[in-house]
N, C-alpha and C. Protein backbone atom coordinates (compact mmCIF):
# COMPACT_ATOMS: atom_id res chain seq x y z
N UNK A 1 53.08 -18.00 14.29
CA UNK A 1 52.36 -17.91 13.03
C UNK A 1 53.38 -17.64 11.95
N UNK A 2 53.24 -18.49 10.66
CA UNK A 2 54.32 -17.99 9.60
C UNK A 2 53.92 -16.84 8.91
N UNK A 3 54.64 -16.64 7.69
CA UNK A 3 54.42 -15.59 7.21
C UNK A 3 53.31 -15.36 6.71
N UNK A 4 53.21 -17.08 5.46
CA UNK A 4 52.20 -17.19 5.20
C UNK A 4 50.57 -16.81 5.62
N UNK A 5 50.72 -17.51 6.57
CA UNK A 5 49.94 -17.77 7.95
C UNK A 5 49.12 -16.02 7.85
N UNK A 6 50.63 -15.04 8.21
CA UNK A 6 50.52 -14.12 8.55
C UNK A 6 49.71 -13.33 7.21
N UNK A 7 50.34 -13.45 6.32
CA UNK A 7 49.72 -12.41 4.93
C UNK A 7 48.40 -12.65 4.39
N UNK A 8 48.00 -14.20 4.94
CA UNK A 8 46.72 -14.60 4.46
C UNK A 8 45.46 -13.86 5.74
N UNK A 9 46.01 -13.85 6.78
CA UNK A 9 45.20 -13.01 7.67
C UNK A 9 44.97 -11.81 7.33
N UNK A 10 46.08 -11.41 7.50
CA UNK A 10 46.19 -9.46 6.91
C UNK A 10 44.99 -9.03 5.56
N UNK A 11 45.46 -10.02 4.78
CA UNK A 11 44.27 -9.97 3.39
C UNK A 11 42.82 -10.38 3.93
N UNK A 12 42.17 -11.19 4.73
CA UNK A 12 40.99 -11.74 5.34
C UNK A 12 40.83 -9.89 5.72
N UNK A 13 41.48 -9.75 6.34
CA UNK A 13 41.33 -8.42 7.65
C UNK A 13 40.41 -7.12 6.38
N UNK A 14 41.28 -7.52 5.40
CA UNK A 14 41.47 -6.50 4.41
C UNK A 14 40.17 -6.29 3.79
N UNK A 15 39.76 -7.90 3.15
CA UNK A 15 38.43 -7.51 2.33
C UNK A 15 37.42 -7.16 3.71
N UNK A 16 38.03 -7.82 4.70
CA UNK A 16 36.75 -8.06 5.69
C UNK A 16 36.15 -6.34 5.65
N UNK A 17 37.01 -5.46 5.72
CA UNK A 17 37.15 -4.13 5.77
C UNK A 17 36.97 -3.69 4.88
N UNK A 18 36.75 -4.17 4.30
CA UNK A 18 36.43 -3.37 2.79
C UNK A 18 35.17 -3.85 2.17
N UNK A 19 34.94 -5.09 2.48
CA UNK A 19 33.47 -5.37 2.17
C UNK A 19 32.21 -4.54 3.37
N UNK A 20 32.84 -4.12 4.76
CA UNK A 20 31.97 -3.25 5.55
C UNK A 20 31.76 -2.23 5.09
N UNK A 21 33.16 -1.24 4.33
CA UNK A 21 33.11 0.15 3.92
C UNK A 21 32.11 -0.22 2.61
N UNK A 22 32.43 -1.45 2.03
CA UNK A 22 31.34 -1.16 0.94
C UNK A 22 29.77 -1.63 0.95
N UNK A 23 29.73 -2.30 1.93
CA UNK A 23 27.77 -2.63 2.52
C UNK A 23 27.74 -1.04 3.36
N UNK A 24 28.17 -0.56 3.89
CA UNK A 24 28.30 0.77 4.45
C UNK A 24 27.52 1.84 3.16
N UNK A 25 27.86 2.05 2.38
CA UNK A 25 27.68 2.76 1.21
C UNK A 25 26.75 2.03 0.26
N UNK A 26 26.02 1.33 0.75
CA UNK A 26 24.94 0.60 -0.17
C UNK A 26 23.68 1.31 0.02
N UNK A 27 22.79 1.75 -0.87
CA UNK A 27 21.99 2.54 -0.78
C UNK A 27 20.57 1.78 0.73
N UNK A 28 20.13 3.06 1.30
CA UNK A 28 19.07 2.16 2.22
C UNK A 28 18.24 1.28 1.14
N UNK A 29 17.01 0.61 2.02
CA UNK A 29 16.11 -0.15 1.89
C UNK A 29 14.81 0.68 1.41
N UNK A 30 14.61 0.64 0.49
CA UNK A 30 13.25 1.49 0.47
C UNK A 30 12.32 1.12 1.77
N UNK A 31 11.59 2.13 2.49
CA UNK A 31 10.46 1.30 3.19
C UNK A 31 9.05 1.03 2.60
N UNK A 32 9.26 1.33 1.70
CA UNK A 32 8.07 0.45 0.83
C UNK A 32 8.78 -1.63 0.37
N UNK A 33 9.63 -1.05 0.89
CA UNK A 33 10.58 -2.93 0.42
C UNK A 33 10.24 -3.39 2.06
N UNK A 34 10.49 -2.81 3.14
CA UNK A 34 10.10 -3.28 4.51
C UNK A 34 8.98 -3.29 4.65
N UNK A 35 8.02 -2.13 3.88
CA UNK A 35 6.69 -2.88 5.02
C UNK A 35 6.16 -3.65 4.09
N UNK A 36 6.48 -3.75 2.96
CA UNK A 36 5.74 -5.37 2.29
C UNK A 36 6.80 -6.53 2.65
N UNK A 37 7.30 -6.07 3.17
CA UNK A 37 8.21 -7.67 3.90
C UNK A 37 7.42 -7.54 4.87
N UNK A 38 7.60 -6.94 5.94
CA UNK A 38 6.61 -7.21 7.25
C UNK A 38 5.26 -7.62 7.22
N UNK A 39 4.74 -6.92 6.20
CA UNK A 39 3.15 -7.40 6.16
C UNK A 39 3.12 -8.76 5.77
N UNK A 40 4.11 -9.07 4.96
CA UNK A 40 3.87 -10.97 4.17
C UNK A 40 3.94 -11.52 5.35
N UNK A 41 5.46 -11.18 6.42
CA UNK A 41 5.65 -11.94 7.56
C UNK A 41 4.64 -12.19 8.40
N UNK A 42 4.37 -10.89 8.88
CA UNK A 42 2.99 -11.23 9.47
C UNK A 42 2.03 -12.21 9.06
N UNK A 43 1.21 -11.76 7.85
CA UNK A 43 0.33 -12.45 7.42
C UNK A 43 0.70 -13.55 7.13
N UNK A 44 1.72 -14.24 6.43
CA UNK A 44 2.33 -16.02 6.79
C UNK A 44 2.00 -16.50 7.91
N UNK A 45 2.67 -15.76 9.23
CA UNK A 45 2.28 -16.20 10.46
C UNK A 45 0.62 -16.59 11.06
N UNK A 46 0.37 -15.43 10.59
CA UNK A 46 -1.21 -15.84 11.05
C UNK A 46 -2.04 -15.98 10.45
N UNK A 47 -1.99 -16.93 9.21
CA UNK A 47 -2.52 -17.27 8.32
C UNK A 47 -2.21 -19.04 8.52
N UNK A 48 -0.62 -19.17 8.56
CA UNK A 48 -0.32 -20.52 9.09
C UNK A 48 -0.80 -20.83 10.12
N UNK A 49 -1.00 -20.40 11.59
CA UNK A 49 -1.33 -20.61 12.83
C UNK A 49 -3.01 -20.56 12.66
N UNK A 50 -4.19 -19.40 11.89
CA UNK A 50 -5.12 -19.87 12.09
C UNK A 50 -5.89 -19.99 10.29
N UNK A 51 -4.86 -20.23 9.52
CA UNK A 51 -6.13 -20.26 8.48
C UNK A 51 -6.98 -19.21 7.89
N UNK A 52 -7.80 -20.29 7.45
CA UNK A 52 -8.72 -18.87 6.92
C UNK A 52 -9.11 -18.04 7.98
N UNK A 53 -9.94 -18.49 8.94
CA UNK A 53 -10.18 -16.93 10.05
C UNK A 53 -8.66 -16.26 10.22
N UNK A 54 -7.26 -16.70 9.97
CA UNK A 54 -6.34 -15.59 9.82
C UNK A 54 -6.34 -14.91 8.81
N UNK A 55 -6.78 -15.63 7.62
CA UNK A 55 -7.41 -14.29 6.78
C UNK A 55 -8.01 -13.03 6.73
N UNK A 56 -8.94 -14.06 6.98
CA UNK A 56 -10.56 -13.15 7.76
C UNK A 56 -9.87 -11.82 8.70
N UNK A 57 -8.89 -12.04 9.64
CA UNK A 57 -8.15 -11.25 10.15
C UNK A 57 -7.86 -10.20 9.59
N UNK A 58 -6.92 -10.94 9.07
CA UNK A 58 -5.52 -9.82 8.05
C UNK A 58 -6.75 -8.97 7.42
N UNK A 59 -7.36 -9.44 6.68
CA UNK A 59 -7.94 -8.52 5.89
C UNK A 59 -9.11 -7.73 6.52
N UNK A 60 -9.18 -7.92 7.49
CA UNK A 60 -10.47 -6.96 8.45
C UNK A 60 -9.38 -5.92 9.24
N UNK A 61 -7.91 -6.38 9.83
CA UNK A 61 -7.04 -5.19 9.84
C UNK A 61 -6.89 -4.30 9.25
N UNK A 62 -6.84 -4.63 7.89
CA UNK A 62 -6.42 -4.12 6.32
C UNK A 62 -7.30 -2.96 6.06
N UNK A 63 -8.67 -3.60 6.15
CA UNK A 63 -9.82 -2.79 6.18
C UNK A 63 -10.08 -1.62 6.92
N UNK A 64 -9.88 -1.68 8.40
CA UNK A 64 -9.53 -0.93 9.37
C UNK A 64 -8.63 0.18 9.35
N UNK A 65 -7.64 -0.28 8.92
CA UNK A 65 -6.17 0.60 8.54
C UNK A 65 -6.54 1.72 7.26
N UNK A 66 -6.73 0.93 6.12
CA UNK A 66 -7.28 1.67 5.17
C UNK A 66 -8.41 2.62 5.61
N UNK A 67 -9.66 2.19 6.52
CA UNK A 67 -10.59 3.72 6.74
C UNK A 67 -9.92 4.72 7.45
N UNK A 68 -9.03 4.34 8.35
CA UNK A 68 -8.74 5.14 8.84
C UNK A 68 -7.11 6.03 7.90
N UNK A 69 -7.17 5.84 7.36
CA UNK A 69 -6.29 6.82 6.16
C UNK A 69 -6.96 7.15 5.24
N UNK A 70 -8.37 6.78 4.99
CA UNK A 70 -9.25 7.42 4.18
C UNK A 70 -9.51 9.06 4.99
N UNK A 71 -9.96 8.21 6.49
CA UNK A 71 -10.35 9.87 7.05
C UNK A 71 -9.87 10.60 7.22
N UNK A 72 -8.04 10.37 7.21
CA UNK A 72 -6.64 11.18 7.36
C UNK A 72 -6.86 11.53 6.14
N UNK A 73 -7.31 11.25 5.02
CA UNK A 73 -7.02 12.37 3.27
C UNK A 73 -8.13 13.02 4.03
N UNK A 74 -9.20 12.82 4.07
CA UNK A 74 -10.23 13.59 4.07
C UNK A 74 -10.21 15.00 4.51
N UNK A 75 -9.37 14.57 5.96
CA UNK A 75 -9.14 15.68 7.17
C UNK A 75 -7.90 16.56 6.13
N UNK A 76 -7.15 15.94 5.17
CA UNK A 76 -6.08 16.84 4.65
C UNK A 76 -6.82 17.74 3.72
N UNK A 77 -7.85 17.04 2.79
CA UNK A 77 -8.23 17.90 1.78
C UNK A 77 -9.38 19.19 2.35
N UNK A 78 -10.02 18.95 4.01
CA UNK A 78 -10.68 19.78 4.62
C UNK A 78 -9.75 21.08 5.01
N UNK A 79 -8.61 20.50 5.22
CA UNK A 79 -7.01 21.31 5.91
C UNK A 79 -7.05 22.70 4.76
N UNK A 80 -7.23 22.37 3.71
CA UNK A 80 -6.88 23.11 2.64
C UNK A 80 -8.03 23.52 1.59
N UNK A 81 -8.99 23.75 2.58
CA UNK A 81 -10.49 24.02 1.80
C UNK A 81 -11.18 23.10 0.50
N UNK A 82 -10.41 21.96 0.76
CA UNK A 82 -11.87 21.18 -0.50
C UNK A 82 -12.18 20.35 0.30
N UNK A 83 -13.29 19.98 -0.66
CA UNK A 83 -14.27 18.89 -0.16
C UNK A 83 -13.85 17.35 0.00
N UNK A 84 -14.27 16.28 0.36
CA UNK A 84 -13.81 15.21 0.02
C UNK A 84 -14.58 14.51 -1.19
N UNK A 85 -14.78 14.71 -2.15
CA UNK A 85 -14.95 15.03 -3.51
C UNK A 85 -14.30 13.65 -4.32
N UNK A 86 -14.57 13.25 -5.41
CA UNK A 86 -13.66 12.78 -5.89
C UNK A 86 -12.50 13.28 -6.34
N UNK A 87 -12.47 14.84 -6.61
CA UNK A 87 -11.65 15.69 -7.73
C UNK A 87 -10.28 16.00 -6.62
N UNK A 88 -10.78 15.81 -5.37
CA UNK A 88 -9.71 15.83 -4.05
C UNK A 88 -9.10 14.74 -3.51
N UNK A 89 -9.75 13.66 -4.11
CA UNK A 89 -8.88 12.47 -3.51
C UNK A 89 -7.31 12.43 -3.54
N UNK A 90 -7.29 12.39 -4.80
CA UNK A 90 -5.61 12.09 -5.39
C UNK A 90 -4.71 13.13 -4.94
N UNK A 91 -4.99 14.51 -5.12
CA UNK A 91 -4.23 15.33 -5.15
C UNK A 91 -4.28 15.29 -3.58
N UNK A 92 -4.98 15.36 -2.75
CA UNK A 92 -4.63 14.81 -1.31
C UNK A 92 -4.03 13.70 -0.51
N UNK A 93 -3.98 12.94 -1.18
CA UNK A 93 -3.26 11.11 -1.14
C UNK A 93 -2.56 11.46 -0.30
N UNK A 94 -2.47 10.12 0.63
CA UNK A 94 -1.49 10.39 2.00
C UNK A 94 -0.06 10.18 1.60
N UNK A 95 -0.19 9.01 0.48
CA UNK A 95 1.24 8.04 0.27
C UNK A 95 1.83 8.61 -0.78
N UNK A 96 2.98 9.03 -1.35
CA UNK A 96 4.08 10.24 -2.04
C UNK A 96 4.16 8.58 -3.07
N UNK A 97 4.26 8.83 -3.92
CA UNK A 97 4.70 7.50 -5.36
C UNK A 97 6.07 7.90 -5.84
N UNK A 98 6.96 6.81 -5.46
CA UNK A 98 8.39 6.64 -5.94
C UNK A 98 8.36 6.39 -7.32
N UNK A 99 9.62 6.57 -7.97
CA UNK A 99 10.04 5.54 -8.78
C UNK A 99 9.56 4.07 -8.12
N UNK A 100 9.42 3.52 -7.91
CA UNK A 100 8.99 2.28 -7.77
C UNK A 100 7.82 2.09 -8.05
N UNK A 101 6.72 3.02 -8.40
CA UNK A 101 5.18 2.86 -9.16
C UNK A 101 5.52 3.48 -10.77
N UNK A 102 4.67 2.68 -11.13
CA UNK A 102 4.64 2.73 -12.64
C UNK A 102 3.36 2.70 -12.98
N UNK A 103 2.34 4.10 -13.26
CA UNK A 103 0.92 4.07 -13.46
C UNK A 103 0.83 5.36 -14.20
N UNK A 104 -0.29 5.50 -14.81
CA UNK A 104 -1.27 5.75 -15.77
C UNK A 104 -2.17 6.07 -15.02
N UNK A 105 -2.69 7.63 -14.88
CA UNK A 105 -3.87 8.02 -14.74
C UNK A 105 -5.09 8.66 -15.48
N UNK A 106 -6.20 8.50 -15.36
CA UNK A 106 -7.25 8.74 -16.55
C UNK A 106 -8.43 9.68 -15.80
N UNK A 107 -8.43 10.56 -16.08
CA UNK A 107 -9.74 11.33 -15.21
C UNK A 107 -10.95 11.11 -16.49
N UNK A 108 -12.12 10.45 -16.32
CA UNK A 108 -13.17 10.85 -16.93
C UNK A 108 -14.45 11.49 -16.38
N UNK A 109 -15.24 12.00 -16.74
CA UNK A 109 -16.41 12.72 -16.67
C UNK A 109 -16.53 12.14 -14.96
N UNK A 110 -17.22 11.17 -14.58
CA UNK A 110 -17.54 10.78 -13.29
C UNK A 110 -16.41 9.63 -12.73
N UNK A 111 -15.68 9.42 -13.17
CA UNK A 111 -14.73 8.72 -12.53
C UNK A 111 -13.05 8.57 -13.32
N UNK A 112 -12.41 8.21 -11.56
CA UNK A 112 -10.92 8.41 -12.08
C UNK A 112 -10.37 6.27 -12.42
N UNK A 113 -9.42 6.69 -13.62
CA UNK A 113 -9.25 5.39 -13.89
C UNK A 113 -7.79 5.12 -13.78
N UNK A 114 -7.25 4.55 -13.10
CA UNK A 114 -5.39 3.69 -12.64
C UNK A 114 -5.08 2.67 -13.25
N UNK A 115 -4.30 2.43 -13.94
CA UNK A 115 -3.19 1.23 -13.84
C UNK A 115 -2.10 1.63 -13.97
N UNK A 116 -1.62 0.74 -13.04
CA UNK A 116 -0.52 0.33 -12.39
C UNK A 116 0.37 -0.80 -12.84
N UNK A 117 1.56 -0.71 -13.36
CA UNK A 117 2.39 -1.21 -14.04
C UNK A 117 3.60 -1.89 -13.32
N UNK A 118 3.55 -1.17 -12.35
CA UNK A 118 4.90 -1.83 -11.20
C UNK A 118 4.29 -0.45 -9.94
N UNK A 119 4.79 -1.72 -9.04
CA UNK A 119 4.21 -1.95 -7.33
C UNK A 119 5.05 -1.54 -6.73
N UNK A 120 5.77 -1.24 -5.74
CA UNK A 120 6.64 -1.29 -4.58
C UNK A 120 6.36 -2.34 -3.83
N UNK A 121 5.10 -2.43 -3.59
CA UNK A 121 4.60 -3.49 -2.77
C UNK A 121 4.43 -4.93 -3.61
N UNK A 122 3.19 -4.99 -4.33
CA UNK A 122 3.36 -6.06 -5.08
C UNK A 122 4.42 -6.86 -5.77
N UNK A 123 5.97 -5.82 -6.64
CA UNK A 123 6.90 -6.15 -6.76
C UNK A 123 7.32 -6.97 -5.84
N UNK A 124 7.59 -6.58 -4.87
CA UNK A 124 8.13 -7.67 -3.74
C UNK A 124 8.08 -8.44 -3.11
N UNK A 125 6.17 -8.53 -3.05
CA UNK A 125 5.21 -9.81 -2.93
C UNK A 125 6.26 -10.77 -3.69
N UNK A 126 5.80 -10.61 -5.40
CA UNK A 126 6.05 -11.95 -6.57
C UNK A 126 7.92 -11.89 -6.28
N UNK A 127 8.62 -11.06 -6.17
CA UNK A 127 10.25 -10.91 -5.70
C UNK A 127 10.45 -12.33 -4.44
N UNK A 128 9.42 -12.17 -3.65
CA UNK A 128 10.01 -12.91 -2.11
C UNK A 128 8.88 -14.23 -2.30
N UNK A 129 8.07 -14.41 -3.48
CA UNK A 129 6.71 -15.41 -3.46
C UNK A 129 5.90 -15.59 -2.41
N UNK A 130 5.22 -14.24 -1.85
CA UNK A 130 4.62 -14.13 -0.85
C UNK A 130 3.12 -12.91 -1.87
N UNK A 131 3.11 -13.78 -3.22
CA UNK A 131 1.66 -13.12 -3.17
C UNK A 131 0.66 -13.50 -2.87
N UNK A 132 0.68 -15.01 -2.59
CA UNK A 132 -0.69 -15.11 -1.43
C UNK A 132 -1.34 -14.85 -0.18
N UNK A 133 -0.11 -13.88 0.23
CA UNK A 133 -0.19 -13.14 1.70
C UNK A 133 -0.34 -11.27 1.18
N UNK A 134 0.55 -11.39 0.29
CA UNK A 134 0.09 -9.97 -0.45
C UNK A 134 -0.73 -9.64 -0.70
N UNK A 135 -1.76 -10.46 -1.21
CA UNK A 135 -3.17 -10.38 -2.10
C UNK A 135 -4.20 -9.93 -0.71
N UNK A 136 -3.84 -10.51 0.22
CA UNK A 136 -4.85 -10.11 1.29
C UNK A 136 -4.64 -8.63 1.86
N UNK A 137 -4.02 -8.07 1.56
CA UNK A 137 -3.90 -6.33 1.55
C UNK A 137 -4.52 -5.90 -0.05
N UNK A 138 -3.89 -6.37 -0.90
CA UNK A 138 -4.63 -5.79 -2.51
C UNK A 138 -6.18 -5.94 -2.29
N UNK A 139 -6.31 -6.74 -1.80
CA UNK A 139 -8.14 -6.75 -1.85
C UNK A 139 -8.91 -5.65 -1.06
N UNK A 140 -8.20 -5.08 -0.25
CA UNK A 140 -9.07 -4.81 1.06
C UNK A 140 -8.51 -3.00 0.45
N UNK A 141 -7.37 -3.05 0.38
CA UNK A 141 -7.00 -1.60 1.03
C UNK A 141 -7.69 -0.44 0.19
N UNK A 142 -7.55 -0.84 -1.07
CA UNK A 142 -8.28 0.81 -1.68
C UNK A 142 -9.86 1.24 -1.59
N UNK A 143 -10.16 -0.22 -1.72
CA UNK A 143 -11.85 0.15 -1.48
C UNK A 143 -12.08 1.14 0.08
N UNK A 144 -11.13 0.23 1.39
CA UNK A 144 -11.36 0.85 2.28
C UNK A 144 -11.33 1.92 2.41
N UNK A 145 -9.72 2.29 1.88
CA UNK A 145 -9.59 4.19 1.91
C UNK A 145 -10.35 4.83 1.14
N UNK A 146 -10.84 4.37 0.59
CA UNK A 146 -12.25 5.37 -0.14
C UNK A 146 -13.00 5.50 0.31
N UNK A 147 -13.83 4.54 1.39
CA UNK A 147 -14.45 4.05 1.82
C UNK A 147 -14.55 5.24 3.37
N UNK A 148 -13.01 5.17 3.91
CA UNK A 148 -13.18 6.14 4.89
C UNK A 148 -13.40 7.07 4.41
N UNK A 149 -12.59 7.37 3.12
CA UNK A 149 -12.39 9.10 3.00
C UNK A 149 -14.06 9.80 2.22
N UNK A 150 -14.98 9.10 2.17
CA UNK A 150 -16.16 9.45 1.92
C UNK A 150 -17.18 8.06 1.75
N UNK A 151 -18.14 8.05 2.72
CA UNK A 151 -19.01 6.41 2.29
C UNK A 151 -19.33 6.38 1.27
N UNK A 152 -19.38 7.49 0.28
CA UNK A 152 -20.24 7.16 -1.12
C UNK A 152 -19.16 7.04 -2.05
N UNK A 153 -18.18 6.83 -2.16
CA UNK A 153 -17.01 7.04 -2.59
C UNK A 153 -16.33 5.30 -3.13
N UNK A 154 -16.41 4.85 -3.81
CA UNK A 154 -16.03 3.39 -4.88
C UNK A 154 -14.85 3.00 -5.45
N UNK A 155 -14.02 1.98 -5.30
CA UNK A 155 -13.17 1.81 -6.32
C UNK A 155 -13.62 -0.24 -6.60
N UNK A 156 -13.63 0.08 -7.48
CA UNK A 156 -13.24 -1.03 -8.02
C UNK A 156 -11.69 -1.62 -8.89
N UNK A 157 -11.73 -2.72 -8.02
CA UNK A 157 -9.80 -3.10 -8.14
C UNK A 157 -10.17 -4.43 -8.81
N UNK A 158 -10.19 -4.88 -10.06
CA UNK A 158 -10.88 -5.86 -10.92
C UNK A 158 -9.26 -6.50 -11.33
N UNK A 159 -7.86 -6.04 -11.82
CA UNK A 159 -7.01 -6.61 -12.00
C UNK A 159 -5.27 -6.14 -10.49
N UNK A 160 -4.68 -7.09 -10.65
CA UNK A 160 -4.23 -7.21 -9.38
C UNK A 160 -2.39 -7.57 -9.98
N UNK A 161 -1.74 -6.62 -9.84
CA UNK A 161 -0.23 -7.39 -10.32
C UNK A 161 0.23 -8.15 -9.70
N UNK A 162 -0.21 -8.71 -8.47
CA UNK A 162 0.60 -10.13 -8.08
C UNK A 162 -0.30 -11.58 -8.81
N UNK A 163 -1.43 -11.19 -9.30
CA UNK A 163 -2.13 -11.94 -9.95
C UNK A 163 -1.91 -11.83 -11.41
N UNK A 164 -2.19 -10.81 -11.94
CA UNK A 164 -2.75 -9.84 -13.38
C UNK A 164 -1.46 -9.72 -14.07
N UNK A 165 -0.28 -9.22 -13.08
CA UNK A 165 0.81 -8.47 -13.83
C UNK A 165 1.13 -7.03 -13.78
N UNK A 166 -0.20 -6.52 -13.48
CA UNK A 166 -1.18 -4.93 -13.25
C UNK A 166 -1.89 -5.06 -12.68
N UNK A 167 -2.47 -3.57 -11.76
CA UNK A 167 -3.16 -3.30 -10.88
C UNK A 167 -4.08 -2.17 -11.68
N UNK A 168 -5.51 -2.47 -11.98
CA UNK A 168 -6.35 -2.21 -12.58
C UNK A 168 -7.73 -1.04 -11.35
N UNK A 169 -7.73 0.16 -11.64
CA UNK A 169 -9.11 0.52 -10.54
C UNK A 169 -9.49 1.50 -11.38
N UNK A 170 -10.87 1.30 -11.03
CA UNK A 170 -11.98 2.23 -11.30
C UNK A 170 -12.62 3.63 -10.02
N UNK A 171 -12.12 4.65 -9.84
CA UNK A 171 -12.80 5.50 -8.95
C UNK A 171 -13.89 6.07 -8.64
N UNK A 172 -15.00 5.85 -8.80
CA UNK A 172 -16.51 6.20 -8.92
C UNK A 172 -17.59 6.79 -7.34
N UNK A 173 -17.73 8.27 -7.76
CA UNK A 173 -18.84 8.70 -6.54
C UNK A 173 -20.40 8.05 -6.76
N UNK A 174 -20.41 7.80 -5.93
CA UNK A 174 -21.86 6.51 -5.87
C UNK A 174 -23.10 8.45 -6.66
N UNK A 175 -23.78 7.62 -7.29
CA UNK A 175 -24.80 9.03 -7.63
C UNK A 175 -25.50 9.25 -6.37
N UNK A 176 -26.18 8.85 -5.69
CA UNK A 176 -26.72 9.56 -4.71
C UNK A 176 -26.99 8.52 -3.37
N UNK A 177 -26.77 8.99 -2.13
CA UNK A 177 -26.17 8.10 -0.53
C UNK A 177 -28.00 7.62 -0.77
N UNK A 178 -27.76 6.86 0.24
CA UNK A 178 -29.03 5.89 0.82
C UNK A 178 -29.99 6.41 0.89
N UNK A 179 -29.54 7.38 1.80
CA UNK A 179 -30.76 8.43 2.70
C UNK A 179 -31.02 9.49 1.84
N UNK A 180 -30.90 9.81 0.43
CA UNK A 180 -31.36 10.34 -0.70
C UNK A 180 -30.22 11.29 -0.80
N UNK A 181 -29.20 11.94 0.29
CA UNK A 181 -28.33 13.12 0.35
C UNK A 181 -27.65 13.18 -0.78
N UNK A 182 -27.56 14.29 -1.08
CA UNK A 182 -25.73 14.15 -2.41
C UNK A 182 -24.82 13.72 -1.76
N UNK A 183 -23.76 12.97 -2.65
CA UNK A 183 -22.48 12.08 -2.44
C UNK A 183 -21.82 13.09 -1.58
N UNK A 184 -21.02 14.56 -1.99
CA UNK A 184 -20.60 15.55 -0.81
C UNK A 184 -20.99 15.74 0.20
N UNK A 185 -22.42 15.54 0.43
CA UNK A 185 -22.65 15.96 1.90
C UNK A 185 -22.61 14.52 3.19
N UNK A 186 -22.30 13.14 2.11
CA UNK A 186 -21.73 12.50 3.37
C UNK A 186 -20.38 12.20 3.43
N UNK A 187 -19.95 12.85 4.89
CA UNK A 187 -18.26 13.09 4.97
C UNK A 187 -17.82 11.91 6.19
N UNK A 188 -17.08 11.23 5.72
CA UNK A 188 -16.22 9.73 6.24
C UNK A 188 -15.54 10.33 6.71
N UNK A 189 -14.65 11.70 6.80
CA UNK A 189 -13.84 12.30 7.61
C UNK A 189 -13.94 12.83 8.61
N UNK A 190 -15.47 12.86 9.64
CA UNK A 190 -15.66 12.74 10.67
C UNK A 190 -15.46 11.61 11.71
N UNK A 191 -16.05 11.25 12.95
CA UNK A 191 -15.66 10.83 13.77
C UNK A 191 -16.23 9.37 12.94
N UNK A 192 -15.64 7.92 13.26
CA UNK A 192 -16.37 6.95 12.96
C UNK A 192 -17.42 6.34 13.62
N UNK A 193 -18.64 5.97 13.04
CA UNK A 193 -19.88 5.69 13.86
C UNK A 193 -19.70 4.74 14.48
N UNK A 194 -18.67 4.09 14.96
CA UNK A 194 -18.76 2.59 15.76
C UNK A 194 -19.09 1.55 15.34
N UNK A 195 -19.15 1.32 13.83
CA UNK A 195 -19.06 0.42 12.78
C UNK A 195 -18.26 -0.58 13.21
């Protein structure tokens, strides 16, 4: 090998080593950046393979997932003597908000009001152009977790940032359950009826 030969290796060796020490020192991945990668992946997959009933899927998972982290707040805000209430939702929330959410909260008289300005999730939907696999979690998930964390318990999600730009909800306790009871006394944070 000449010298040449030789000094042009040595330098390869060099950045090679130095571009490791410096991906080495690159900050992690948020996992709010992984699991909206995983969820698109997924849902691409089985959305391509069956279509709409992979829809129908994804978003009956979605649904699923979400009650059951409704009944996990529920069980937290019981942990610590409140009710599952509307006035306990938030301050019980399972999921901690990074810098990576950008929202506006509004408490009025009977209901709480959100927007949402930047996503973790949605960001990375419109980032990777996977908001048509995104959207099938935006639809499903908040109604659900409300949904577990008390049946009388409402959101309405009317604007959508992989659509909208913003993520738009309304929080509302239904005035009074089916069976005539007050909204508090039916608790989603018990066992699920086999729904």
């Amino acid at each position: 090998m000449g010298q040449g030969q030789q000094q042009n290796q040595n330098q390869a060796e060099k950045e090679a080593k130095q571009k490791l020490n410096h991906d080495e020192s690159l900050e992690p991945v948020e996992p709010y950046t992984i699991m909206a990668k995983l969820f698109a992946h997924l849902s691409k997959a089985v959305v391509d393979r069956f279509g709409e009933a992979g829809q129908d899927a994804i978003r009956e998972g979605v649904r699923t997932f979400g009650e059951e982290r409704g009944r996990d707040i529920a069980r937290r805000a019981a942990a610590v003597g409140q009710p599952n209430d509307i006035h306990s939702y938030l301050p019980n929330y399972d999921m901690g908000r990074s810098d990576l959410f950008e929202y506006v909260t509004e408490y009025h008289p009977l209901e709480i009001e959100q927007n949402f300005t930047r996503c973790a999730f949605g960001d990375q939907w419109k980032k990777d152009g996977m908001e048509e696999y995104g959207i099938l979690y935006c639809q499903m998930i908040d109604p659900a977790i409300a949904r577990g964390y008390n049946a009388n318990f409402e959101v309405e999600h009317d604007k959508y940032l992989v659509k909208d730009g913003h993520c738009h909800f309304r929080f509302k306790m239904k005035e009074e359950a089916e069976d005539g009871s007050s909204p508090q006394q039916e608790s989603a944070g018990d066992e699920p009826n086999g729904d």
